[in-house]
C-alpha atoms as a PDB file:
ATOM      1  CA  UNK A   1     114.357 419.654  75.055  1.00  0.00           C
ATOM      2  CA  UNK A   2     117.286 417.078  76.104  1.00  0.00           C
ATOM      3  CA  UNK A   3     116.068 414.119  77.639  1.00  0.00           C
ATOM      4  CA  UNK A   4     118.300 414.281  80.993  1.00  0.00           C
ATOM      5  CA  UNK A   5     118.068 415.315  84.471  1.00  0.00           C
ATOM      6  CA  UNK A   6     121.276 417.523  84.706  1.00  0.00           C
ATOM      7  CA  UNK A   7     119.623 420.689  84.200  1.00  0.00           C
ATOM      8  CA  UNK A   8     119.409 423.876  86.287  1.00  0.00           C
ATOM      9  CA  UNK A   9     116.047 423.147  87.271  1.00  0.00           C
ATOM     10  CA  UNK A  10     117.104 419.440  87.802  1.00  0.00           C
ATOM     11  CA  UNK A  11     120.213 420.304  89.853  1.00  0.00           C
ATOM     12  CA  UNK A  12     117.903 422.143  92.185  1.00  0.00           C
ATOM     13  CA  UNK A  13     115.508 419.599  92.673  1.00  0.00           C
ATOM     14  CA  UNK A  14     118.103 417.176  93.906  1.00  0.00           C
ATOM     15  CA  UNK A  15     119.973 419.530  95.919  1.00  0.00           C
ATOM     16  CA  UNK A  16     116.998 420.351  97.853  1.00  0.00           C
ATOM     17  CA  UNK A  17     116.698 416.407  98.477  1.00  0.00           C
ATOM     18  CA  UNK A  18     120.574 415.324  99.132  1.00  0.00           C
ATOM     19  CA  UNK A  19     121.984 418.811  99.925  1.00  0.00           C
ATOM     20  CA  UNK A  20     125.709 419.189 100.920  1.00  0.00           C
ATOM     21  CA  UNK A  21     128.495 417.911 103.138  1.00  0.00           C
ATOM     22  CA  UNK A  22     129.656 421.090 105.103  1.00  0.00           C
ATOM     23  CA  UNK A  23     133.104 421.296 106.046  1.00  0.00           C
ATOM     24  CA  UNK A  24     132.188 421.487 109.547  1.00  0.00           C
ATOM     25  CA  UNK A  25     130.122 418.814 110.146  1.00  0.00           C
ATOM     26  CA  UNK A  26     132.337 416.395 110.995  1.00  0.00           C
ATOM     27  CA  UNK A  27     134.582 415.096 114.176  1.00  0.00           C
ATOM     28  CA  UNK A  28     137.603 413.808 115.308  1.00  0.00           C
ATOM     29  CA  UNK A  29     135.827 411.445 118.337  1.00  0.00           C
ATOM     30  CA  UNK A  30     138.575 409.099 119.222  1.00  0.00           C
ATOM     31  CA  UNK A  31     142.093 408.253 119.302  1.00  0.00           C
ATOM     32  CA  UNK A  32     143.958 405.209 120.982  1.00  0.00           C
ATOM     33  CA  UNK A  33     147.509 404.827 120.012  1.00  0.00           C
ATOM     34  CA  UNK A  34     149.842 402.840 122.548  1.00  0.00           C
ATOM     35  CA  UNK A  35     149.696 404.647 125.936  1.00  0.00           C
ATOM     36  CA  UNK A  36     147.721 407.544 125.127  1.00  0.00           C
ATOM     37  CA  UNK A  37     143.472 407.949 125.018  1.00  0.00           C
ATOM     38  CA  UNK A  38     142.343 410.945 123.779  1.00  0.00           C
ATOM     39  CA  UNK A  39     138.609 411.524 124.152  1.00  0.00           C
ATOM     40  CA  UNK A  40     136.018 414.525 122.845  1.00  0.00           C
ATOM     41  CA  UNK A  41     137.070 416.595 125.947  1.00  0.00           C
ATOM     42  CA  UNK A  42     140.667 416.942 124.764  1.00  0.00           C
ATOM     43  CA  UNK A  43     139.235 416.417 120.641  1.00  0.00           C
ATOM     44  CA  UNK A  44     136.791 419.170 120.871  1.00  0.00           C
ATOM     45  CA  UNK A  45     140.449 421.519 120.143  1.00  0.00           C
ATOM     46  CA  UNK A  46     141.554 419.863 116.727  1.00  0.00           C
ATOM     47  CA  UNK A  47     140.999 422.821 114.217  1.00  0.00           C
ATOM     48  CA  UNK A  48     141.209 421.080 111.007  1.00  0.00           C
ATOM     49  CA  UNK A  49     141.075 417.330 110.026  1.00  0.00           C
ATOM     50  CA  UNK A  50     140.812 415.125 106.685  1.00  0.00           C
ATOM     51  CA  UNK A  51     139.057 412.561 105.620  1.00  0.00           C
ATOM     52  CA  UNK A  52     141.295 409.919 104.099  1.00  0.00           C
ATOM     53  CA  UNK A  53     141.040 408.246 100.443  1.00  0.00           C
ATOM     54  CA  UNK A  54     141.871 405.196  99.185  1.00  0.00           C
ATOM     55  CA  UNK A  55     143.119 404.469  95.876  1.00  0.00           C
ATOM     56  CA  UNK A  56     143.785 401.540  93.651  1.00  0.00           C
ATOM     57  CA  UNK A  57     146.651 400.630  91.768  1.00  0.00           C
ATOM     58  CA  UNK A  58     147.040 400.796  88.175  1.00  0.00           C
ATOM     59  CA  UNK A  59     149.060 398.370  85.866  1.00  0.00           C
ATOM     60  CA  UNK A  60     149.385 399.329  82.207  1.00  0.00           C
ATOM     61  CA  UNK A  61     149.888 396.344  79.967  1.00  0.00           C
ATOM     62  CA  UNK A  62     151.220 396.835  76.500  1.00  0.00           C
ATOM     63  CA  UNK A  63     150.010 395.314  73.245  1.00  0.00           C
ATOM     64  CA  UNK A  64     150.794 396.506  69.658  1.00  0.00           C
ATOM     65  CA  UNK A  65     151.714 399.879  71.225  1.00  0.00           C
ATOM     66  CA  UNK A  66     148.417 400.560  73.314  1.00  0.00           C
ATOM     67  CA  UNK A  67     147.875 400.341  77.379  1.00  0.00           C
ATOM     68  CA  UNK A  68     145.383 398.312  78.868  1.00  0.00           C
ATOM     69  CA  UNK A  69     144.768 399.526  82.112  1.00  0.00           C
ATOM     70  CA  UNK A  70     144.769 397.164  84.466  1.00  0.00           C
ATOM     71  CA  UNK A  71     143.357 397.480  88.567  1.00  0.00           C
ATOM     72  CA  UNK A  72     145.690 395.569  90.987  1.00  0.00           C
ATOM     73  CA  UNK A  73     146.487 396.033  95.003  1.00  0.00           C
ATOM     74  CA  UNK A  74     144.789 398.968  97.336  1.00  0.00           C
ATOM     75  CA  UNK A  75     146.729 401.672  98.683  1.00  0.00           C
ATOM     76  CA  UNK A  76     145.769 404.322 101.575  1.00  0.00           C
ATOM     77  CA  UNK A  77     147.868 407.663 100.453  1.00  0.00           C
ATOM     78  CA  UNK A  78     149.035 409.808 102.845  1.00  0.00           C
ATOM     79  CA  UNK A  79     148.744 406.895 105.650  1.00  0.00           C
ATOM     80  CA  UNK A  80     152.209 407.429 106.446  1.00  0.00           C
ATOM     81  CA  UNK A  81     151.391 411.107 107.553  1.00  0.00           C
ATOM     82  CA  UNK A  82     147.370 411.711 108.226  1.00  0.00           C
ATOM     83  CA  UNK A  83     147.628 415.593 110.161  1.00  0.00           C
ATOM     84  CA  UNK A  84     145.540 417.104 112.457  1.00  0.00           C
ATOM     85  CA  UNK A  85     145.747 420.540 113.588  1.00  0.00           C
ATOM     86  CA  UNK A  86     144.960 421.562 117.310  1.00  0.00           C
ATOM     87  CA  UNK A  87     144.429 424.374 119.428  1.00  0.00           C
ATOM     88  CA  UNK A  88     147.141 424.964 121.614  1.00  0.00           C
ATOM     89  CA  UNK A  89     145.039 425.486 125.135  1.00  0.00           C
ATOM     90  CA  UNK A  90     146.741 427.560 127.534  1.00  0.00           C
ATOM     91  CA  UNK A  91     148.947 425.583 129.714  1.00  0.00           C
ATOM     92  CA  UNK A  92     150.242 422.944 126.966  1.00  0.00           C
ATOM     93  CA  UNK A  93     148.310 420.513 128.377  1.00  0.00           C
ATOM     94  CA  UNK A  94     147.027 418.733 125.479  1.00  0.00           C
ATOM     95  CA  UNK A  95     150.622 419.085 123.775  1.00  0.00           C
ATOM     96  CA  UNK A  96     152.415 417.633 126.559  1.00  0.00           C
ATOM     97  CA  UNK A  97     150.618 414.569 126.387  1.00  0.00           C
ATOM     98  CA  UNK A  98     151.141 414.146 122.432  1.00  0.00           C
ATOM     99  CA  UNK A  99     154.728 414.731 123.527  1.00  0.00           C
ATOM    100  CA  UNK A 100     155.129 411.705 125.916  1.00  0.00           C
ATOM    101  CA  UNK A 101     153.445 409.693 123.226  1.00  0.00           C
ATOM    102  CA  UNK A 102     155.869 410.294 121.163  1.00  0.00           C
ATOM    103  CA  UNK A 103     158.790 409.655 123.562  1.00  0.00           C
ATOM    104  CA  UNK A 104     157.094 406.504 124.429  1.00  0.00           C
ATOM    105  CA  UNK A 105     156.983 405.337 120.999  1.00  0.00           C
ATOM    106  CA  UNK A 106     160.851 406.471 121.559  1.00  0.00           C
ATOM    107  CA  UNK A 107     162.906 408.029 123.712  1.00  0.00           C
ATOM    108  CA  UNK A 108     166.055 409.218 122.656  1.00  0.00           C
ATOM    109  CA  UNK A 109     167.346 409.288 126.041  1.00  0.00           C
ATOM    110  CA  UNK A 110     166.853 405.733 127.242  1.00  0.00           C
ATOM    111  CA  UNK A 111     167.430 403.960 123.767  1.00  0.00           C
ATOM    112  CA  UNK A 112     164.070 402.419 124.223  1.00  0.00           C
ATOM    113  CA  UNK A 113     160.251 402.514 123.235  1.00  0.00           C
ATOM    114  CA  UNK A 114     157.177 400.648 122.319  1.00  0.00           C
ATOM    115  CA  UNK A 115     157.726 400.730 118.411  1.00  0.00           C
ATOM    116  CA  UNK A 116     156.090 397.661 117.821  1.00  0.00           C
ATOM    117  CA  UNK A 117     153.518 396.968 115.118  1.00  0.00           C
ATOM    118  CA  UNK A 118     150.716 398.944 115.969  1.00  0.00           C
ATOM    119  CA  UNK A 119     147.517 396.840 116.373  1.00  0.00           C
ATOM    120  CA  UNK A 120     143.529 396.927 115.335  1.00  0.00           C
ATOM    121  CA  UNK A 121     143.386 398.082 119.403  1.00  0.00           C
ATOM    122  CA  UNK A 122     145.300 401.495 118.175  1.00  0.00           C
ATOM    123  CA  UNK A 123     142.631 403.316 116.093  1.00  0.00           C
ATOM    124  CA  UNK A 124     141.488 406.980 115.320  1.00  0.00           C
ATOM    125  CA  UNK A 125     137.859 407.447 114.626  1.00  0.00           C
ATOM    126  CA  UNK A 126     136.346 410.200 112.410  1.00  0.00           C
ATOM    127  CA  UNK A 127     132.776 410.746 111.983  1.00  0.00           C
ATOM    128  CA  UNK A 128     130.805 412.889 109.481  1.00  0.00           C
ATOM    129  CA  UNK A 129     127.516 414.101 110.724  1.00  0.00           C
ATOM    130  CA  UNK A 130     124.404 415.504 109.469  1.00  0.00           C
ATOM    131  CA  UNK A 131     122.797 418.623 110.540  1.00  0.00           C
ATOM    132  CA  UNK A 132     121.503 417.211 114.263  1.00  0.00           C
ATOM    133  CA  UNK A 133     124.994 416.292 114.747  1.00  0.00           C
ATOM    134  CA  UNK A 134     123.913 412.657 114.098  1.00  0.00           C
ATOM    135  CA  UNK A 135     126.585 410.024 112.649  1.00  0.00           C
ATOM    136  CA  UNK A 136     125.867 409.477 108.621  1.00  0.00           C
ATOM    137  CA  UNK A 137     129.690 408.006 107.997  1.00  0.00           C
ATOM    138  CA  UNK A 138     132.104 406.271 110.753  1.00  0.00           C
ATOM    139  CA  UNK A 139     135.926 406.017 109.523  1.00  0.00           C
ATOM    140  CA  UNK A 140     138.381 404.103 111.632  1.00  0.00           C
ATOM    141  CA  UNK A 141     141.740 404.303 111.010  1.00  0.00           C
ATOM    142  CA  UNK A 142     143.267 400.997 112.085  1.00  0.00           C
ATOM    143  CA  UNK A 143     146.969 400.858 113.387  1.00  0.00           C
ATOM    144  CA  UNK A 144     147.397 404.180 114.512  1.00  0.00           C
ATOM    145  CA  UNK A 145     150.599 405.549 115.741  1.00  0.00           C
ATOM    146  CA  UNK A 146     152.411 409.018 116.051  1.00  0.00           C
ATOM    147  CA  UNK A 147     154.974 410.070 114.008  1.00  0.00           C
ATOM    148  CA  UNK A 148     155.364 413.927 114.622  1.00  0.00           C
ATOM    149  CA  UNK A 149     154.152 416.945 117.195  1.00  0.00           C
ATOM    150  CA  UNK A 150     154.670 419.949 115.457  1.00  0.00           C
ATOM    151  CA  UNK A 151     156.259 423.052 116.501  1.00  0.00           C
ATOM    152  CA  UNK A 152     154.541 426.387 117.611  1.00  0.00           C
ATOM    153  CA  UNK A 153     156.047 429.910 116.279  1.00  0.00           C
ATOM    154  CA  UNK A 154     155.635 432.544 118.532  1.00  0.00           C
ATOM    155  CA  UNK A 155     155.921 436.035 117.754  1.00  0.00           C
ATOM    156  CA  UNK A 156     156.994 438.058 120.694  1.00  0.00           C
ATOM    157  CA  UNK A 157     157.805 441.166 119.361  1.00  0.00           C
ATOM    158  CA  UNK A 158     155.193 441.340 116.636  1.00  0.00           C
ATOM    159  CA  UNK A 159     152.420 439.486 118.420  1.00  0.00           C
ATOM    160  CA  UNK A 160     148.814 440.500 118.259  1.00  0.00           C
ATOM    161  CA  UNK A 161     147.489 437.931 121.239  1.00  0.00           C
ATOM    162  CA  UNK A 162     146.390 434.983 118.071  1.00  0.00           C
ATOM    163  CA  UNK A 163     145.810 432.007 119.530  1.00  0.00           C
ATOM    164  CA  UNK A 164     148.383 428.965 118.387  1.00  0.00           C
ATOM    165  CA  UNK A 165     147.926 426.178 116.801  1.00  0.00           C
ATOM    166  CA  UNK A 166     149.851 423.081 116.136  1.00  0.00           C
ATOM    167  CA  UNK A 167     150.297 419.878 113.645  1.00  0.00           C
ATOM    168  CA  UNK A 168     150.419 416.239 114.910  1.00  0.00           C
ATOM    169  CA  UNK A 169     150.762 413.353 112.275  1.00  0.00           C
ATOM    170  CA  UNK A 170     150.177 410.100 112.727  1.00  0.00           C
ATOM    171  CA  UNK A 171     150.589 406.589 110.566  1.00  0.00           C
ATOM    172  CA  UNK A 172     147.813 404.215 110.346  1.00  0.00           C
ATOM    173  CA  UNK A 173     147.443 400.851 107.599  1.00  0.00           C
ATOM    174  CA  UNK A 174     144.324 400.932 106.352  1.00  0.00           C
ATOM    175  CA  UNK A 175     140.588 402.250 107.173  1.00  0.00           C
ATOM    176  CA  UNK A 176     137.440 401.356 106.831  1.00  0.00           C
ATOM    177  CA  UNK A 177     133.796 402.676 107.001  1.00  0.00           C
ATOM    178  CA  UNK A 178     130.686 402.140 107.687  1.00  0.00           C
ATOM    179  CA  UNK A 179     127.502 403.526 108.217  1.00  0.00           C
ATOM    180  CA  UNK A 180     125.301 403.885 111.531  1.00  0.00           C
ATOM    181  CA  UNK A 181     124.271 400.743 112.956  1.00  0.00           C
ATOM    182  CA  UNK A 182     127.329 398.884 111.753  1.00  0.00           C
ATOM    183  CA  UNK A 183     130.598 400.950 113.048  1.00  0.00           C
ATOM    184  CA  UNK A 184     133.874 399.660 112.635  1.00  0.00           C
ATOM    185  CA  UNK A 185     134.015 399.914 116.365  1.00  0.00           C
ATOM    186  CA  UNK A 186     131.285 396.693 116.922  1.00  0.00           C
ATOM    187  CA  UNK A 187     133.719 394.830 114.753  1.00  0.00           C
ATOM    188  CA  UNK A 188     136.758 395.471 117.147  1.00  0.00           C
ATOM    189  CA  UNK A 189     134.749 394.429 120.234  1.00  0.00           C
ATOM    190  CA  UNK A 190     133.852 390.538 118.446  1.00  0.00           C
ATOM    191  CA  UNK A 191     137.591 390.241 117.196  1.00  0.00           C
ATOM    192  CA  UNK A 192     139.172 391.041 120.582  1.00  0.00           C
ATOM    193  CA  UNK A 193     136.109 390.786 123.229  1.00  0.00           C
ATOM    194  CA  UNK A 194     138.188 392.147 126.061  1.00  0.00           C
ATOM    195  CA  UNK A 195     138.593 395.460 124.699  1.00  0.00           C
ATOM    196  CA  UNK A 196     135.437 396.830 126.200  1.00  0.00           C
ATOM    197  CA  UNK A 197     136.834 397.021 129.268  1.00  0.00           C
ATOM    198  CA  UNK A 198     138.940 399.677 127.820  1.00  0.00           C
ATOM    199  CA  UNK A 199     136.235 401.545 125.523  1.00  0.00           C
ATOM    200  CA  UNK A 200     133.846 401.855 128.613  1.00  0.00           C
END
């Protein structure tokens, strides 16, 4: 018999120890971007999410016709354009507010907006949870801002009564994680100490 572990049997064994991420067993708990808070009572609508990646770069260096492969800076893909897809609730409430976030980023009409840098104060937060809803993972996604509020097709001759959706993207610079007892979050409060009196 082999001498290894990754056997049927031994597959088993350690799935009935670890067992699985779920796809919905996670959250969407938090986002602060310029003038706009949204909490789990507008939150509890997003549909879909993802969980970012992070990748590092590669370098090939050439001798005598081979590549060494070399590991150089970090990059966040997709951190120009991280989507979430909502609900649309019934009187466009929670898309209306997306909407004047984006105008106050800027608005076409006036010529002018808040597109500054975006800070470690403008943050989304995604958790993934275990079966008791508890936190196992926090991801913070520092330097958030919006970049688009989708558009919502309606089909008024066809329609069946479907409930709408609709795609916001935002930019962000970089994330990081941690796990429960050590959230990103504790480390915004000791960098900027007055923010607390606008998490509470």
């Amino acid at each position: 018999m082999a001498d290894t572990i990754q056997t049927i049997r031994g597959f088993y064994d350690r799935a009935a120890v670890a067992d699985f991420a779920r796809d919905y067993l996670f959250r969407v708990m938090m986002i602060r971007t310029g003038t706009m808070f949204l909490g789990e009572e507008e939150l509890v609508y997003v549909k879909t999410a993802t969980l970012p990646g992070r990748n590092i770069e590669n370098e090939a260096v050439k001798y005598m016709g081979m590549n060494f492969n070399i590991p150089t800076i970090a990059t966040y893909p997709n951190s120009e354009a991280f989507t979430l897809t909502f609900y649309c609730d019934a009187n466009s409430l929670l898309r209306e507010r997306l909407m004047s976030e984006s105008r106050a980023v800027f608005n076409d009409a006036t010529s002018t907006g808040t597109y500054n840098t975006p800070g470690r104060d403008s943050y989304i937060e995604l958790l993934q949870l275990d079966k008791q809803l508890e936190p196992v993972m926090q991801y913070t996604l520092f330097g958030a801002s919006i970049r688009n509020v989708g558009e919502i097709a309606y089909e008024i001759a066809e329609g069946t009564g479907s409930v709408k959706t609709f795609d916001v993207t935002f930019a962000y610079h970089f994330f990081e994680e941690k796990r429960p007892g050590q959230f990103a979050i504790n480390n915004i409060s000791n960098a900027f100490p007055n923010i607390n009196a606008f998490l509470t």
